[in-house]
Protein backbone atom coordinates (compact mmCIF):
# COMPACT_ATOMS: atom_id res chain seq x y z
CA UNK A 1 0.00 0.00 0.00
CA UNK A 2 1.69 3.32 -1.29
CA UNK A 3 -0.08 6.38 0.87
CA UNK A 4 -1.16 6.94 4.07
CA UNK A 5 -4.26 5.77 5.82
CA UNK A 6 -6.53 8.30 7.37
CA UNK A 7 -4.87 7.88 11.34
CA UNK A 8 -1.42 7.55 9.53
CA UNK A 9 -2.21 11.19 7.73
CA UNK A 10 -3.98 12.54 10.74
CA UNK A 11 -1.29 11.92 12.95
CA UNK A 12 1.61 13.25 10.41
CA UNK A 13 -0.38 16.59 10.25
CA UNK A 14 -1.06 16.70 14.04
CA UNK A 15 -4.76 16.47 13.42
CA UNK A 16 -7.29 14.44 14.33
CA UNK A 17 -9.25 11.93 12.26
CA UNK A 18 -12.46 13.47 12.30
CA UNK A 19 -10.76 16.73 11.17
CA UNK A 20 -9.39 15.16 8.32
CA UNK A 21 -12.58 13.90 7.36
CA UNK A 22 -14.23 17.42 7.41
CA UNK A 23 -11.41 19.12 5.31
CA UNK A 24 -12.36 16.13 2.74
CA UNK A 25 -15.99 17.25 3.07
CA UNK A 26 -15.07 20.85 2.61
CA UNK A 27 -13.24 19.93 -0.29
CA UNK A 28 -10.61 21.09 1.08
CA UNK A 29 -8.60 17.59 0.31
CA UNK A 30 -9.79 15.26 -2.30
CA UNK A 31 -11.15 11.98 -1.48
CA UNK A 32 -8.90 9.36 -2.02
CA UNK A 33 -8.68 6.14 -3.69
CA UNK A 34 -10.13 2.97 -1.72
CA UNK A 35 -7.84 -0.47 -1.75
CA UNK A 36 -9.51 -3.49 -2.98
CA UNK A 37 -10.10 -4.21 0.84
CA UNK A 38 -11.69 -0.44 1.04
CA UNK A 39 -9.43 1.18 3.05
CA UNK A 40 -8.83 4.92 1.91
CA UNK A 41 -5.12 5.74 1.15
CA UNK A 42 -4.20 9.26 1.27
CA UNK A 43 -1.16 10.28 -0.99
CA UNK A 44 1.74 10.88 1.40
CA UNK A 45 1.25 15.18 0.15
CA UNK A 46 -1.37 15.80 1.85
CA UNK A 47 0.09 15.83 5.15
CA UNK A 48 1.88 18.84 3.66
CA UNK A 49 -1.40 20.39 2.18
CA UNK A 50 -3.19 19.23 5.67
CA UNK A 51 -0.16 21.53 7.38
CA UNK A 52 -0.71 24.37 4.89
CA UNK A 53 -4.62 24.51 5.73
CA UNK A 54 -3.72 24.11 9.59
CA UNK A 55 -1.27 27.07 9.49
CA UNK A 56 -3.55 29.33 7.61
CA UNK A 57 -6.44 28.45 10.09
CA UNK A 58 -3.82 29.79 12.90
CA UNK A 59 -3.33 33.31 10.71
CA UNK A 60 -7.36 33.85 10.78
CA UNK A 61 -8.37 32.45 7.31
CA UNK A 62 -11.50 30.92 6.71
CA UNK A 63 -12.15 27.46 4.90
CA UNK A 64 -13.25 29.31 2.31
CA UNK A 65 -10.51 31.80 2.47
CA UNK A 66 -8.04 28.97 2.21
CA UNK A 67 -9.54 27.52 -0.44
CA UNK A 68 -9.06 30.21 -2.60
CA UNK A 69 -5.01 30.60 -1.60
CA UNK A 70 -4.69 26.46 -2.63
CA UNK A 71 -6.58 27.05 -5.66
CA UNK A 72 -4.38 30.14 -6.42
CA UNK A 73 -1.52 28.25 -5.12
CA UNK A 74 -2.05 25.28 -8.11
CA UNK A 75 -3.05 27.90 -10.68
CA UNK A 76 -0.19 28.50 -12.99
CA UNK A 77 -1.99 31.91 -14.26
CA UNK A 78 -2.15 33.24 -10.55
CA UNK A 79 0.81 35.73 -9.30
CA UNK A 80 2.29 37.08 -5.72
CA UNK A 81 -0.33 40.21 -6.57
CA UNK A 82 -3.47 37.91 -5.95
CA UNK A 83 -2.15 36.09 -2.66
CA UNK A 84 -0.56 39.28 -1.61
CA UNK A 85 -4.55 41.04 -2.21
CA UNK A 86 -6.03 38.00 0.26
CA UNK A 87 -3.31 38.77 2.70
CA UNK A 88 -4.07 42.47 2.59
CA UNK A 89 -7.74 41.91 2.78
CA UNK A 90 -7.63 39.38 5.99
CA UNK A 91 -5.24 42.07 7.74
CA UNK A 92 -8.08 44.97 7.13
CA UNK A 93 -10.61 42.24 8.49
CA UNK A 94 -8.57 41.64 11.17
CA UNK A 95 -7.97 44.94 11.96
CA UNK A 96 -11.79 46.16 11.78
CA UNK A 97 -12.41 43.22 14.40
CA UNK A 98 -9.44 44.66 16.91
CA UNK A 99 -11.23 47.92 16.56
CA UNK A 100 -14.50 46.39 17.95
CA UNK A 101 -13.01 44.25 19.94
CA UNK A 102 -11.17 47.26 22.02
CA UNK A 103 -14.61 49.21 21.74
CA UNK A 104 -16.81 46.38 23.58
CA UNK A 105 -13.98 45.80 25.74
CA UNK A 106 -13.91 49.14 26.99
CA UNK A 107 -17.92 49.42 27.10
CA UNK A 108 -17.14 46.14 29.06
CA UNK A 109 -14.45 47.76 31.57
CA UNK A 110 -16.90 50.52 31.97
CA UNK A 111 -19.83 48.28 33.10
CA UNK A 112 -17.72 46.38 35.97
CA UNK A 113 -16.21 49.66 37.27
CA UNK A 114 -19.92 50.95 38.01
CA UNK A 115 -20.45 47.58 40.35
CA UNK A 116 -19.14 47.10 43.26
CA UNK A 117 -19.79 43.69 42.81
CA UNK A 118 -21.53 43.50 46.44
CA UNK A 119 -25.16 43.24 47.25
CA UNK A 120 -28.49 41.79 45.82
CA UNK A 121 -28.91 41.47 41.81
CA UNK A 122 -31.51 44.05 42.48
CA UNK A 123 -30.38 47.75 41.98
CA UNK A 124 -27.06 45.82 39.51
CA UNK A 125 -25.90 48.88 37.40
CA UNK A 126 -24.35 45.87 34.81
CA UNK A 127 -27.62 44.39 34.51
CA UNK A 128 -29.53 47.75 34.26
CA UNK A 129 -27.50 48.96 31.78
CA UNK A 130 -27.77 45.08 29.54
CA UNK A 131 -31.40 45.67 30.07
CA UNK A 132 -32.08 49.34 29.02
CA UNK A 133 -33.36 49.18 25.67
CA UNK A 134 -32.35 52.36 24.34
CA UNK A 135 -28.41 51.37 23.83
């Protein structure tokens, strides 16, 4: 048997199983090839296309997201301009969620330093304010 099985693969990309078998449902990996006794075999690169999907996943790209940089990445007509446009994108993305993230945070800080955090839940300034419809 030339390949990998799918614990074999899963364990060379330092995923598990059932991940595996979602990429392959994504389409993120193509199904492989059964043996005559039906066992899948996985060609031994996609552990490296498993790793490439794994470290993306890490930066902040979606599945769909990363399916677009392997297509690119196979496309013979796609340049360093169209992956270097993705990148751009995800870091504006991921900058517009920072922003938020700092404003809610700060709405958040705001909130706990009106409680003293002692007392009945009656009178709560946190749970006043989450329940005052006008904000």
């Amino acid at each position: 048997m030339d390949g990998l099985t799918i614990g074999k693969l899963a364990k060379e990309a330092a995923l598990g199983i059932e991940t595996v078998r979602f990429y392959e449902r994504q389409g993120l990996i193509t199904p492989p090839p059964r043996t005559e006794s039906n066992y899948r075999v996985y060609p031994k690169g996609e552990v490296a296309r498993l790793r490439f999907i794994k470290r993306a996943k890490v930066l902040g790209f979606t599945l769909n997201e990363i399916k677009e940089l392997l297509s690119l990445q196979h496309d013979p007509h796609s340049t360093r301009t169209d992956i270097k446009k993705r990148t751009l994108t995800k870091i504006e993305n991921i900058t517009s969620k920072i922003q938020d993230l700092t404003r809610i945070k700060a709405a958040l800080e705001h909130l706990a330093s009106e409680c003293n955090g002692h007392g009945p839940l009656a009178g709560c300034p946190i749970l006043a304010a989450l329940n005052n419809s006008e904000g």
